[in-house]
PDB file of N, CA and C in Angstrom:
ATOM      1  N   UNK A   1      36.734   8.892  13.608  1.00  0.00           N
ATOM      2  CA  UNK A   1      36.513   8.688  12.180  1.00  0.00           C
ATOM      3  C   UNK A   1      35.837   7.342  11.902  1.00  0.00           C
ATOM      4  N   UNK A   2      36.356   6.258  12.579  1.00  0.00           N
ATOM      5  CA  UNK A   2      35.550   4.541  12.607  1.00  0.00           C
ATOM      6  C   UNK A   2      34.355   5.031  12.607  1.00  0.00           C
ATOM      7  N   UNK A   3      33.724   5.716  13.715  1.00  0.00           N
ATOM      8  CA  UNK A   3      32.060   6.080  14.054  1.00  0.00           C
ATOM      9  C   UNK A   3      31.363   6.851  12.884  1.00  0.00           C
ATOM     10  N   UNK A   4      32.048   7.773  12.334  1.00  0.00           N
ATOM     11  CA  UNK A   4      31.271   8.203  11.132  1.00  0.00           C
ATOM     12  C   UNK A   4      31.589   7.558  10.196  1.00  0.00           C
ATOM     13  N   UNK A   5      32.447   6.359   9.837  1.00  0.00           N
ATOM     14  CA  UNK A   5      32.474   5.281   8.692  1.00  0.00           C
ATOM     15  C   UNK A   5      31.094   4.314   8.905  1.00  0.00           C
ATOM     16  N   UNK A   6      31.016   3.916  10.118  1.00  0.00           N
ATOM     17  CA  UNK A   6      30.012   3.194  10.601  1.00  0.00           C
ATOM     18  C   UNK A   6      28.556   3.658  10.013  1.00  0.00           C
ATOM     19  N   UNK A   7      28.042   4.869  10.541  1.00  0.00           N
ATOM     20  CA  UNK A   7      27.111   5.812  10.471  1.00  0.00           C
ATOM     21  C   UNK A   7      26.552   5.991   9.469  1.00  0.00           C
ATOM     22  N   UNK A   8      27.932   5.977   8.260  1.00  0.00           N
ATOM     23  CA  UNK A   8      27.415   6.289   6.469  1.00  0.00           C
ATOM     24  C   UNK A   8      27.145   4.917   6.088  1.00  0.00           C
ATOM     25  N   UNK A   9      27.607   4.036   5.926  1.00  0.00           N
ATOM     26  CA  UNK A   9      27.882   2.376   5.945  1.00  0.00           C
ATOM     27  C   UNK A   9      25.922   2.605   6.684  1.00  0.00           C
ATOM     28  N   UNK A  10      25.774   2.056   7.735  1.00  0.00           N
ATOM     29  CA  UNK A  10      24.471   2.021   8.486  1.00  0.00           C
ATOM     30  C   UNK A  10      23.203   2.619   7.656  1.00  0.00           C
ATOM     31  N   UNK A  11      23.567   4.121   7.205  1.00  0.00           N
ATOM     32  CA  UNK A  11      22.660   4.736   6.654  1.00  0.00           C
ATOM     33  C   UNK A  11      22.056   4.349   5.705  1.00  0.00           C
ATOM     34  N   UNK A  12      23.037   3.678   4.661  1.00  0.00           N
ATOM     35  CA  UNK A  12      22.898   2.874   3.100  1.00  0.00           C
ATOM     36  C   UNK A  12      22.113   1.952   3.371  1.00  0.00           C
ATOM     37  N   UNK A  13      22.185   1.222   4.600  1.00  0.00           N
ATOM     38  CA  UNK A  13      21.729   0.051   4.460  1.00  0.00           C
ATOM     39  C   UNK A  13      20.624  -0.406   5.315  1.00  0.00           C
ATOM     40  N   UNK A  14      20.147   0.476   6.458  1.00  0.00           N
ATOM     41  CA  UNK A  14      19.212   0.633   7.605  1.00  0.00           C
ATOM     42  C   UNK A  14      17.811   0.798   6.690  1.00  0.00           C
ATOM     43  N   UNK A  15      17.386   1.083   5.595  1.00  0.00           N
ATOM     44  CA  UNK A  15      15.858   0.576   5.300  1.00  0.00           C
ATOM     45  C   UNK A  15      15.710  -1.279   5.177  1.00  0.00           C
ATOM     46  N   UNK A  16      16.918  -1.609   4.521  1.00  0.00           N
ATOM     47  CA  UNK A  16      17.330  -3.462   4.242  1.00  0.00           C
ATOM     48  C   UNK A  16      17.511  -3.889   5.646  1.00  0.00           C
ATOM     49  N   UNK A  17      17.766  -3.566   6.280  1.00  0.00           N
ATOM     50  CA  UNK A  17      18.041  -3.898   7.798  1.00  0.00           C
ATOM     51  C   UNK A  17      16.172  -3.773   8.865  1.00  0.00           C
ATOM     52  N   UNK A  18      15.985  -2.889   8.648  1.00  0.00           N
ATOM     53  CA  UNK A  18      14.941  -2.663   9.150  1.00  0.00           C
ATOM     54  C   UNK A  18      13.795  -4.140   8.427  1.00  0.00           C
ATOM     55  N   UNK A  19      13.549  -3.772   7.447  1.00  0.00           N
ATOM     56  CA  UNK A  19      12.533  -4.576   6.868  1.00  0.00           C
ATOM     57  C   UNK A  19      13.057  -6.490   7.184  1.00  0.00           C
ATOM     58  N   UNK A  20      14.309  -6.969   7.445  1.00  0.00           N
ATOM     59  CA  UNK A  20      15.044  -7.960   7.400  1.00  0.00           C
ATOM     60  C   UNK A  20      14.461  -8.114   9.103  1.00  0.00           C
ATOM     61  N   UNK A  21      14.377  -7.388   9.771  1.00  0.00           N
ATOM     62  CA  UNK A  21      14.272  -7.599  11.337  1.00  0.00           C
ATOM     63  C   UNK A  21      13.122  -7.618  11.654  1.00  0.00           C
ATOM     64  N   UNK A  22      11.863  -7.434  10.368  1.00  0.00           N
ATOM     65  CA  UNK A  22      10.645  -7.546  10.486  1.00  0.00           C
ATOM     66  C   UNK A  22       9.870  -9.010   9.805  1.00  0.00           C
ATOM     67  N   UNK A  23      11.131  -9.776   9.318  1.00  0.00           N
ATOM     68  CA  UNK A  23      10.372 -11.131   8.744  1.00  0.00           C
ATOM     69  C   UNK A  23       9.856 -12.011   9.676  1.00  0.00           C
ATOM     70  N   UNK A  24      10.626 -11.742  11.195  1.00  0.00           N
ATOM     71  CA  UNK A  24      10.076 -13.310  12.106  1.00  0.00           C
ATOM     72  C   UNK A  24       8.251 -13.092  12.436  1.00  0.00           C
ATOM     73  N   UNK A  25       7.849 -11.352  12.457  1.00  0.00           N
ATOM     74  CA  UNK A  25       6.903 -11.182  12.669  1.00  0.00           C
ATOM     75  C   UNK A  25       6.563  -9.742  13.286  1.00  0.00           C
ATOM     76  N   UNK A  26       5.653  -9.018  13.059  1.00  0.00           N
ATOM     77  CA  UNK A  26       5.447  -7.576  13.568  1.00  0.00           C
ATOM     78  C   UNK A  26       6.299  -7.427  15.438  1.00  0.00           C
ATOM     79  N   UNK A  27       6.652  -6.008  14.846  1.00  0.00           N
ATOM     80  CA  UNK A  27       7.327  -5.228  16.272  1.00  0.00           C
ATOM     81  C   UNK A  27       6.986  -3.954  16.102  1.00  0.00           C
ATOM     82  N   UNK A  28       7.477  -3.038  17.330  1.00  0.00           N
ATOM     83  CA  UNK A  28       7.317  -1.775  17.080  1.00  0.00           C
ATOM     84  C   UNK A  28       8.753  -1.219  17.017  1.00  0.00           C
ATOM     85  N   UNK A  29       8.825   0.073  17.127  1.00  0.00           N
ATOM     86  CA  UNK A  29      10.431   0.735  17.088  1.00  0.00           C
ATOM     87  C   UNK A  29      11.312   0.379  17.855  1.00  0.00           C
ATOM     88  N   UNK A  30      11.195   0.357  19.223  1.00  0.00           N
ATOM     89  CA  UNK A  30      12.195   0.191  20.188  1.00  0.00           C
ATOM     90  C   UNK A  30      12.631  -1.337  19.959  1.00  0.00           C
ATOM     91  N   UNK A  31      11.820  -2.061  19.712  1.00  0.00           N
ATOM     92  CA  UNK A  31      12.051  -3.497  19.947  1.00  0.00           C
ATOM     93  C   UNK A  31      13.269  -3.561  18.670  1.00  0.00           C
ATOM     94  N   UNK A  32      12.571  -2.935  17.385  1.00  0.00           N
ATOM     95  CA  UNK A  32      13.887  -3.090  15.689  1.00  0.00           C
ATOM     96  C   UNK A  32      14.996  -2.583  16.030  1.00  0.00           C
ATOM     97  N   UNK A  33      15.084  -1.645  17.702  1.00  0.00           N
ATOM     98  CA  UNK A  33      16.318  -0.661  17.940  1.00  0.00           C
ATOM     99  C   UNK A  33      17.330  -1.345  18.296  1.00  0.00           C
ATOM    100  N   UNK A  34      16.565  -2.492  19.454  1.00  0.00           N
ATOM    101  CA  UNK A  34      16.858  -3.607  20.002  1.00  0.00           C
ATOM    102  C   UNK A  34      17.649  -4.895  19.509  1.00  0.00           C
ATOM    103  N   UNK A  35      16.770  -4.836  18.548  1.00  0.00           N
ATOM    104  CA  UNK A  35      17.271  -6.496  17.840  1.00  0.00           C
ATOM    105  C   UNK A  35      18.731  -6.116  16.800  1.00  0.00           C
ATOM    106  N   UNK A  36      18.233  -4.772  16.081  1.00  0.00           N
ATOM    107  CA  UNK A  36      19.560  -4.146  14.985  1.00  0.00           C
ATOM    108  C   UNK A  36      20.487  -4.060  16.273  1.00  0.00           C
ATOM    109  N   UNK A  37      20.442  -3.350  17.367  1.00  0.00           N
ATOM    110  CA  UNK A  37      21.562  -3.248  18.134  1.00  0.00           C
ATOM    111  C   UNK A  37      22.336  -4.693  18.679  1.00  0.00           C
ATOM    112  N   UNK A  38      21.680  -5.797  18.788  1.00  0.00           N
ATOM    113  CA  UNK A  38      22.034  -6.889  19.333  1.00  0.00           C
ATOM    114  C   UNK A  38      22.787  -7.410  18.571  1.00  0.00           C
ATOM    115  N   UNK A  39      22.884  -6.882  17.295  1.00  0.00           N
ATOM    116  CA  UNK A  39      23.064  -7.851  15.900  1.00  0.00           C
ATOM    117  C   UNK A  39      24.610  -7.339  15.450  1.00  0.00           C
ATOM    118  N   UNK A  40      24.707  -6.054  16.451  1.00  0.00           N
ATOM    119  CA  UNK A  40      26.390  -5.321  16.774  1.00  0.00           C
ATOM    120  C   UNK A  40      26.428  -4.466  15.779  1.00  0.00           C
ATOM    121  N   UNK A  41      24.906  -3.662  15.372  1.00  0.00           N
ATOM    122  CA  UNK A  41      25.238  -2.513  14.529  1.00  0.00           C
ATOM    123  C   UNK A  41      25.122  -1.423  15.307  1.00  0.00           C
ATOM    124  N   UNK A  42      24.845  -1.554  16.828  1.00  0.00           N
ATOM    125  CA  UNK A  42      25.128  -0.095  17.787  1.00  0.00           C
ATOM    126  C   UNK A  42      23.757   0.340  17.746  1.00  0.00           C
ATOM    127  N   UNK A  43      23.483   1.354  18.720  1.00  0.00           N
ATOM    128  CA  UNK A  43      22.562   2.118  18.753  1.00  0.00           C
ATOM    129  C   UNK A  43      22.022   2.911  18.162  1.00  0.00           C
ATOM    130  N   UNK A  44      20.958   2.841  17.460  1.00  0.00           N
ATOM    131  CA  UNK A  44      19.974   3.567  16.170  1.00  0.00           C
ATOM    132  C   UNK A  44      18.867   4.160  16.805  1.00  0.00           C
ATOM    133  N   UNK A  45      19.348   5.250  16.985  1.00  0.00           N
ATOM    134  CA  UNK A  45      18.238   6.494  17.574  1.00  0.00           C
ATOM    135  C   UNK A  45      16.829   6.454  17.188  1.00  0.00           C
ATOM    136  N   UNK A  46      16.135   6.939  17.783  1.00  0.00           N
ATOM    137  CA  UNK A  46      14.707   7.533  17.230  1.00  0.00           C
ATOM    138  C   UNK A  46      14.733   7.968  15.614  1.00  0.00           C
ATOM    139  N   UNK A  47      15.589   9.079  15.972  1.00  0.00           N
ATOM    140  CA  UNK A  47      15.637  10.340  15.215  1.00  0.00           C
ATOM    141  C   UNK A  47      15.964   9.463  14.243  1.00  0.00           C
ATOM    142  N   UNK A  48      16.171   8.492  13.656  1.00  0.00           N
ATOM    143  CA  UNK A  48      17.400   8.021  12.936  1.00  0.00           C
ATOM    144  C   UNK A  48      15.895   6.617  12.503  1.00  0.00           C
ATOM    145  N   UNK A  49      15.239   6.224  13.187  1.00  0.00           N
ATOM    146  CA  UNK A  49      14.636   4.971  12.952  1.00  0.00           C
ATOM    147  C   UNK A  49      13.247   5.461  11.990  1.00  0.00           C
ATOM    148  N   UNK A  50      12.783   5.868  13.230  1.00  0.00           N
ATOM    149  CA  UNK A  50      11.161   6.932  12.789  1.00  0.00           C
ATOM    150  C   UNK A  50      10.951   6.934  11.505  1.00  0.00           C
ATOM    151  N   UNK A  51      12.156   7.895  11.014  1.00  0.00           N
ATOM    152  CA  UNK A  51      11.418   8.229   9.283  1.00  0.00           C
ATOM    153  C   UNK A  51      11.794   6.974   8.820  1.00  0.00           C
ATOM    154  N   UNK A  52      12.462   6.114   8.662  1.00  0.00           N
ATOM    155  CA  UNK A  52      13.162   4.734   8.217  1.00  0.00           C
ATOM    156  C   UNK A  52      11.639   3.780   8.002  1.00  0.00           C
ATOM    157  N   UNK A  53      10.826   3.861   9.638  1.00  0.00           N
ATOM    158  CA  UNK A  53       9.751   3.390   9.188  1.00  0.00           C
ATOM    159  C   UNK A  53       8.992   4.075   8.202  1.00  0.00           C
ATOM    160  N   UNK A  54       8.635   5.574   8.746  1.00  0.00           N
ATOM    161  CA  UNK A  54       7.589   5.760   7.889  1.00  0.00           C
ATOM    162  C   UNK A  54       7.695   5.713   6.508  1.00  0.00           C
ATOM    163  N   UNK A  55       8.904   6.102   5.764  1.00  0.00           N
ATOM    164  CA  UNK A  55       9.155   5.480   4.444  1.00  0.00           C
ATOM    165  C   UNK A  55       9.005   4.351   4.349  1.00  0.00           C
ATOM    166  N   UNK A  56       9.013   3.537   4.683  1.00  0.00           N
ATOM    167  CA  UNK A  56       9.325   2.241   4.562  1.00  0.00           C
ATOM    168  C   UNK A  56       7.397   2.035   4.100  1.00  0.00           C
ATOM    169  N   UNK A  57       6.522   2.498   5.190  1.00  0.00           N
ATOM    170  CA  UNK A  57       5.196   2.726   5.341  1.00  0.00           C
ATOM    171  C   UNK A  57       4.496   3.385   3.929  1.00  0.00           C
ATOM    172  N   UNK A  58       4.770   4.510   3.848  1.00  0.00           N
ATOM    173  CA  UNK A  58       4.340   5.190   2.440  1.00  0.00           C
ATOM    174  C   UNK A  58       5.053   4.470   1.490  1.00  0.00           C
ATOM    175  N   UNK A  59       5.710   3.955   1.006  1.00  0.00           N
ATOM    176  CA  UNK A  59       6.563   2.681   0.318  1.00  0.00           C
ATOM    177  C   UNK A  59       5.298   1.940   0.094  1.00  0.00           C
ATOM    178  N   UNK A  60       4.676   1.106   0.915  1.00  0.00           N
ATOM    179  CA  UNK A  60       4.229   0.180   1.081  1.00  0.00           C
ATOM    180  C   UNK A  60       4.420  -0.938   1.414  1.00  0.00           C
ATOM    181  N   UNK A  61       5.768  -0.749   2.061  1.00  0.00           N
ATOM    182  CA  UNK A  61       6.740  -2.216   1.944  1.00  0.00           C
ATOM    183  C   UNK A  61       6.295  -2.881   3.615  1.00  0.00           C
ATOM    184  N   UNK A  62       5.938  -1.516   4.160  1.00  0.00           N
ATOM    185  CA  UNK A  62       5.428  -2.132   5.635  1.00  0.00           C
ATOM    186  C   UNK A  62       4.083  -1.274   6.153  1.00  0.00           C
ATOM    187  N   UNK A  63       3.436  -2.049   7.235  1.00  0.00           N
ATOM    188  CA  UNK A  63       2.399  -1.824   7.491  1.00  0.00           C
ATOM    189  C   UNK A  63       2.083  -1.417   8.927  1.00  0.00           C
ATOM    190  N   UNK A  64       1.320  -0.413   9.336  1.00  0.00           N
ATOM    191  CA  UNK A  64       1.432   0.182  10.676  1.00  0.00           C
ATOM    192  C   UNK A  64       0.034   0.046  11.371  1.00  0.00           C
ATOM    193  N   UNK A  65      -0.109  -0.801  12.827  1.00  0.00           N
ATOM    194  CA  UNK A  65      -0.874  -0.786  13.614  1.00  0.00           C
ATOM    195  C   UNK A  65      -1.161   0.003  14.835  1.00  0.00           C
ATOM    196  N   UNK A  66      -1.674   1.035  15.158  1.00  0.00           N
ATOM    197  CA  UNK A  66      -1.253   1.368  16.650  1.00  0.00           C
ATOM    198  C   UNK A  66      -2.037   0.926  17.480  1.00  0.00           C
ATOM    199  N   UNK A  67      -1.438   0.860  19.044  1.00  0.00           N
ATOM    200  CA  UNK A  67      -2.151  -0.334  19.703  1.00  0.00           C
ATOM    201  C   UNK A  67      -2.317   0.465  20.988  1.00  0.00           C
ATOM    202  N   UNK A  68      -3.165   0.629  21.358  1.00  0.00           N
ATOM    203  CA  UNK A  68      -3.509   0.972  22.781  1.00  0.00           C
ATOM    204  C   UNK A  68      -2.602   0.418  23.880  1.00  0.00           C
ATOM    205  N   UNK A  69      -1.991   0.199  25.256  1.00  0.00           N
ATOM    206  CA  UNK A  69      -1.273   0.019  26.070  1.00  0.00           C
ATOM    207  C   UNK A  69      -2.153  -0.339  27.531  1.00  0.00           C
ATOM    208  N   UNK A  70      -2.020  -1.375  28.279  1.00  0.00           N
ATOM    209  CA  UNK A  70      -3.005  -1.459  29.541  1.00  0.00           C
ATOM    210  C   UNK A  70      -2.244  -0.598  30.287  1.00  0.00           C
ATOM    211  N   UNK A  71      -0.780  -0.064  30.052  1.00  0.00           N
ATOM    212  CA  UNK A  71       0.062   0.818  30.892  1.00  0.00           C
ATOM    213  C   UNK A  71       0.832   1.418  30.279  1.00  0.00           C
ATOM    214  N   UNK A  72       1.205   2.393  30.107  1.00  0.00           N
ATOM    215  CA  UNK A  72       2.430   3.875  29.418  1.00  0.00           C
ATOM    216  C   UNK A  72       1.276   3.848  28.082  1.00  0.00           C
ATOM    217  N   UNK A  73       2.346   4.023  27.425  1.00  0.00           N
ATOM    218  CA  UNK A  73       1.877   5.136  25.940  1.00  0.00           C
ATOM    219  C   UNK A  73       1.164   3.701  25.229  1.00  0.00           C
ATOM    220  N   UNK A  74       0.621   3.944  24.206  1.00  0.00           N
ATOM    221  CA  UNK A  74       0.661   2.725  22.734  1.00  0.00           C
ATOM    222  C   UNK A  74       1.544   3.024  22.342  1.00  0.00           C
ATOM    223  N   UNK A  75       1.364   1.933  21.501  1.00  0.00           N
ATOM    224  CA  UNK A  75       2.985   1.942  20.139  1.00  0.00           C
ATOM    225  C   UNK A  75       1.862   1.687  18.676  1.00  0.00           C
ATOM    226  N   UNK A  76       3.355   1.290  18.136  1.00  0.00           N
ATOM    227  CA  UNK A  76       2.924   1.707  16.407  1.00  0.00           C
ATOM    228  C   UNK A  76       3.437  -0.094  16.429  1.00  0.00           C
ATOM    229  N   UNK A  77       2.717  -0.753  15.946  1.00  0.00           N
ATOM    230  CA  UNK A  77       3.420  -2.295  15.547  1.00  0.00           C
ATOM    231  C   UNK A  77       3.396  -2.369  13.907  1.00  0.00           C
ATOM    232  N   UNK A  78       4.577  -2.872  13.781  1.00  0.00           N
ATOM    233  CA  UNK A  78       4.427  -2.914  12.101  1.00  0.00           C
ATOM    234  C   UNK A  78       4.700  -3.776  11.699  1.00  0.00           C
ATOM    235  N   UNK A  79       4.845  -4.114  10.465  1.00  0.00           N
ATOM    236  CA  UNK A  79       4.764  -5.927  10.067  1.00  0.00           C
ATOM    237  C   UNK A  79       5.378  -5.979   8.363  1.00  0.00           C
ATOM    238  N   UNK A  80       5.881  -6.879   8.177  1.00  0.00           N
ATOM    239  CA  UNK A  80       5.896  -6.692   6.488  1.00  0.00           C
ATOM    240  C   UNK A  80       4.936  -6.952   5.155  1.00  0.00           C
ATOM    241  N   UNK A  81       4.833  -5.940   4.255  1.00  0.00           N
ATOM    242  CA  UNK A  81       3.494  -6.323   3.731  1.00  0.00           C
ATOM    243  C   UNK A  81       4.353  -7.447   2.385  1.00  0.00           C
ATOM    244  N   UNK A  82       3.469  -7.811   1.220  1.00  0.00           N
ATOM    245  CA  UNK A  82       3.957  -8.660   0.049  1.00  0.00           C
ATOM    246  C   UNK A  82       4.988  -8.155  -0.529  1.00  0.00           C
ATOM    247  N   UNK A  83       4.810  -6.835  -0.400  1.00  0.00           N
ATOM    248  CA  UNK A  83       5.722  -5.949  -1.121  1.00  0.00           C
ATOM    249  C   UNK A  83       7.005  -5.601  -0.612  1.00  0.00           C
ATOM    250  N   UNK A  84       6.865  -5.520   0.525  1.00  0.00           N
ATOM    251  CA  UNK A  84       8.124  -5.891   1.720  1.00  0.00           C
ATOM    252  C   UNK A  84       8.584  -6.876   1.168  1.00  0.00           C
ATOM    253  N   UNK A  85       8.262  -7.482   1.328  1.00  0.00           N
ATOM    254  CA  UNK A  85       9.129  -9.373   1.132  1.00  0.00           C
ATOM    255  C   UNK A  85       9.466  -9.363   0.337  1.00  0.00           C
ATOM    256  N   UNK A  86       8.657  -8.764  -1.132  1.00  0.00           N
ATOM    257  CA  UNK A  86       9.422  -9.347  -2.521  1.00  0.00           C
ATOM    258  C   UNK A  86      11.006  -8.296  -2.206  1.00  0.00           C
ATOM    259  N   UNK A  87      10.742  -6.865  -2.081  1.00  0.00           N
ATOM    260  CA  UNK A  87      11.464  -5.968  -2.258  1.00  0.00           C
ATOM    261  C   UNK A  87      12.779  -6.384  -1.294  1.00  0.00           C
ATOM    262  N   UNK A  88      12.379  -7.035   0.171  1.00  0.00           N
ATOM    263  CA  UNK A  88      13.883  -7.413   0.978  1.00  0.00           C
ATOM    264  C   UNK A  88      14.703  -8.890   0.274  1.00  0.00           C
ATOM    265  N   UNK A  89      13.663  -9.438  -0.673  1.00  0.00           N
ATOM    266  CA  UNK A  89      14.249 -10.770  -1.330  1.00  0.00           C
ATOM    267  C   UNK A  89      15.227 -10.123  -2.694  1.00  0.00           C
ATOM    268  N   UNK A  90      14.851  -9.265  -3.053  1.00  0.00           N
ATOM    269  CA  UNK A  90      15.553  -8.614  -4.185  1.00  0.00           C
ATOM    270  C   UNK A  90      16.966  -7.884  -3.607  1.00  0.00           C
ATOM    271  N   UNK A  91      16.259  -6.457  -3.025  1.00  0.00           N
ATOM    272  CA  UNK A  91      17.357  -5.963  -2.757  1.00  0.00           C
ATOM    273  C   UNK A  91      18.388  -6.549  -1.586  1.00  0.00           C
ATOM    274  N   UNK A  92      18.207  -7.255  -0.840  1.00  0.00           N
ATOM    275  CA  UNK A  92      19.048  -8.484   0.289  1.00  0.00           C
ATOM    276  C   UNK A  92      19.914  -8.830  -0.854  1.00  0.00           C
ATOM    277  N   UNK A  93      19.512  -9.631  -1.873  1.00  0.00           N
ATOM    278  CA  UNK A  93      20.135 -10.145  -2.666  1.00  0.00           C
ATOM    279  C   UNK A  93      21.464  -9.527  -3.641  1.00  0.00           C
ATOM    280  N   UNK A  94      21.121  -8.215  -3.905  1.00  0.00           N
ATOM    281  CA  UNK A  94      22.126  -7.276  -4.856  1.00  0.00           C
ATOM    282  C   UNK A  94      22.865  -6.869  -3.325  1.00  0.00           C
ATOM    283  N   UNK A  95      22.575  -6.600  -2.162  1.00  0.00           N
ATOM    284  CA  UNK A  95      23.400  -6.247  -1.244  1.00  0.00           C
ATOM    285  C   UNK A  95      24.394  -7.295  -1.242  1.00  0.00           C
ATOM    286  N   UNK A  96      23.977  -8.706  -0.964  1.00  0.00           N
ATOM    287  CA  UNK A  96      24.688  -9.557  -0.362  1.00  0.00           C
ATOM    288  C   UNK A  96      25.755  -9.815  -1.632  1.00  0.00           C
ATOM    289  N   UNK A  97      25.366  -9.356  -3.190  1.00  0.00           N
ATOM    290  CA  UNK A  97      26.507  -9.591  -3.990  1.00  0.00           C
ATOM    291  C   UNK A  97      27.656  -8.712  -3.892  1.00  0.00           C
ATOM    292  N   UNK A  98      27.106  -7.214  -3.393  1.00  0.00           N
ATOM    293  CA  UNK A  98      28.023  -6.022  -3.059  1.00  0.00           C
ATOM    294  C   UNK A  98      28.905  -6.409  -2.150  1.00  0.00           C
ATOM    295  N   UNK A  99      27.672  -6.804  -1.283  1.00  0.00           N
ATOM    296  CA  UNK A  99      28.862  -7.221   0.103  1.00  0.00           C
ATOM    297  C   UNK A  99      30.253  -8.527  -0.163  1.00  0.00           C
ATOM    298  N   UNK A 100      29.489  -9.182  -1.578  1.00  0.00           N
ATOM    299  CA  UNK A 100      30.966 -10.108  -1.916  1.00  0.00           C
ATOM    300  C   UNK A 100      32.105  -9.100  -2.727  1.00  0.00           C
ATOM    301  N   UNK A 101      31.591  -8.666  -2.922  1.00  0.00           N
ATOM    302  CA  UNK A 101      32.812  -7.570  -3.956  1.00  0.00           C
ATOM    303  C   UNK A 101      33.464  -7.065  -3.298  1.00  0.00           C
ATOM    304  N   UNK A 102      33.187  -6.152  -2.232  1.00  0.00           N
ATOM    305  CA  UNK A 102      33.410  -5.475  -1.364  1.00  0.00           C
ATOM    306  C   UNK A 102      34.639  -6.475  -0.582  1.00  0.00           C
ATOM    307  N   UNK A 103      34.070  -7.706  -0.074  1.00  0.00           N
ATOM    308  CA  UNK A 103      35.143  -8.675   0.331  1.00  0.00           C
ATOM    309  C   UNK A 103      36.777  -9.147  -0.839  1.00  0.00           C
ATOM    310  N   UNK A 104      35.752  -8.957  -1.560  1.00  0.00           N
ATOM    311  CA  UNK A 104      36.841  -9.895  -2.587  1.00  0.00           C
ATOM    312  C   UNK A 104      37.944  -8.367  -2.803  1.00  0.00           C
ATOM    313  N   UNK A 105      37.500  -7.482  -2.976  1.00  0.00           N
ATOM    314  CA  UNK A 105      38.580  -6.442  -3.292  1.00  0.00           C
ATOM    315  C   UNK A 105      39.555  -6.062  -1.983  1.00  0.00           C
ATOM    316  N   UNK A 106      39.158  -6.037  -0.372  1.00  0.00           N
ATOM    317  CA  UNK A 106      39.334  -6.016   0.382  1.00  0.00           C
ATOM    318  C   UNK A 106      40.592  -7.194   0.911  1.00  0.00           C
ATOM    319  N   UNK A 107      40.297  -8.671   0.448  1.00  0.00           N
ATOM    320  CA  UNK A 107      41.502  -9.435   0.498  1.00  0.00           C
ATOM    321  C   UNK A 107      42.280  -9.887  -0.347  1.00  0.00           C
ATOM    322  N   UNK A 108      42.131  -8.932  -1.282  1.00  0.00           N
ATOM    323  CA  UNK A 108      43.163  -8.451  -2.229  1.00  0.00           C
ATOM    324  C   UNK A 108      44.209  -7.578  -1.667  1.00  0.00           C
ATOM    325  N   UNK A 109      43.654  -6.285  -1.232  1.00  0.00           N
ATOM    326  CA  UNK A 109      44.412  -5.881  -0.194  1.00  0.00           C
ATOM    327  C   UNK A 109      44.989  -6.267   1.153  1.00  0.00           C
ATOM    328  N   UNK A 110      44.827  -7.367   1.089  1.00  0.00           N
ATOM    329  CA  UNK A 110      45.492  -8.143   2.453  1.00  0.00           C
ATOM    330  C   UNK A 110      44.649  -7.940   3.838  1.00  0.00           C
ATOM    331  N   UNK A 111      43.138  -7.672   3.434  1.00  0.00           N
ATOM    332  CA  UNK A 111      42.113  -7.807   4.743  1.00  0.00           C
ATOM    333  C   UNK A 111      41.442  -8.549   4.698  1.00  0.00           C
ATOM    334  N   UNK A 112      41.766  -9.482   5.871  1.00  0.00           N
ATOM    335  CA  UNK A 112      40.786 -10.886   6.224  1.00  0.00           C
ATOM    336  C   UNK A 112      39.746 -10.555   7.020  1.00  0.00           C
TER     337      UNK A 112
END
């Protein structure tokens, strides 16, 4: 039951997450799979990332390069556009107030 609390929790919030892991500078998928996983939100599938970008893409909020490879496949590198930034400065912001509410009601109930 933790894993599908996780999963719904993740879902809400994996376009803000995605675009947040794209400010230091363009990546492609595996690498955002990488860095979100390092960051101890677990493993975020393909299946699960893919459309995340491409919305994110038809949005306009991010921007897609594909790049030829001197070895295996190309990739897709993507980057954040103006609209990205304003939109992760906004909505970051109403998250991070949720995420105080969310706290504050929580150690009310006696969870630290």
């Amino acid at each position: 039951m933790a894993a599908d609390r996780r999963a719904s929790w993740l879902k809400g919030v994996l376009d803000l997450l995605v675009l947040a892991s794209l400010t230091e500078g363009e990546s492609y998928g595996y690498e955002i799979a990488k860095t979100l996983a390092a960051a101890g939100l677990g493993q975020i599938k393909g299946g699960t990332l893919y459309p995340v970008l491409n919305r994110l893409e038809e949005a306009g909020l991010v921007a897609a390069e594909f790049r030829v490879a001197d070895r295996g496949p190309g990739r897709r590198y993507y980057h954040l556009t103006d609209d990205g930034r304003a939109t992760l400065a906004e909505q970051g912001g109403l998250w991070l107030a949720f995420d105080g509410s969310v706290r504050a009601v929580l150690a009310k109930g006696g969870i630290r």
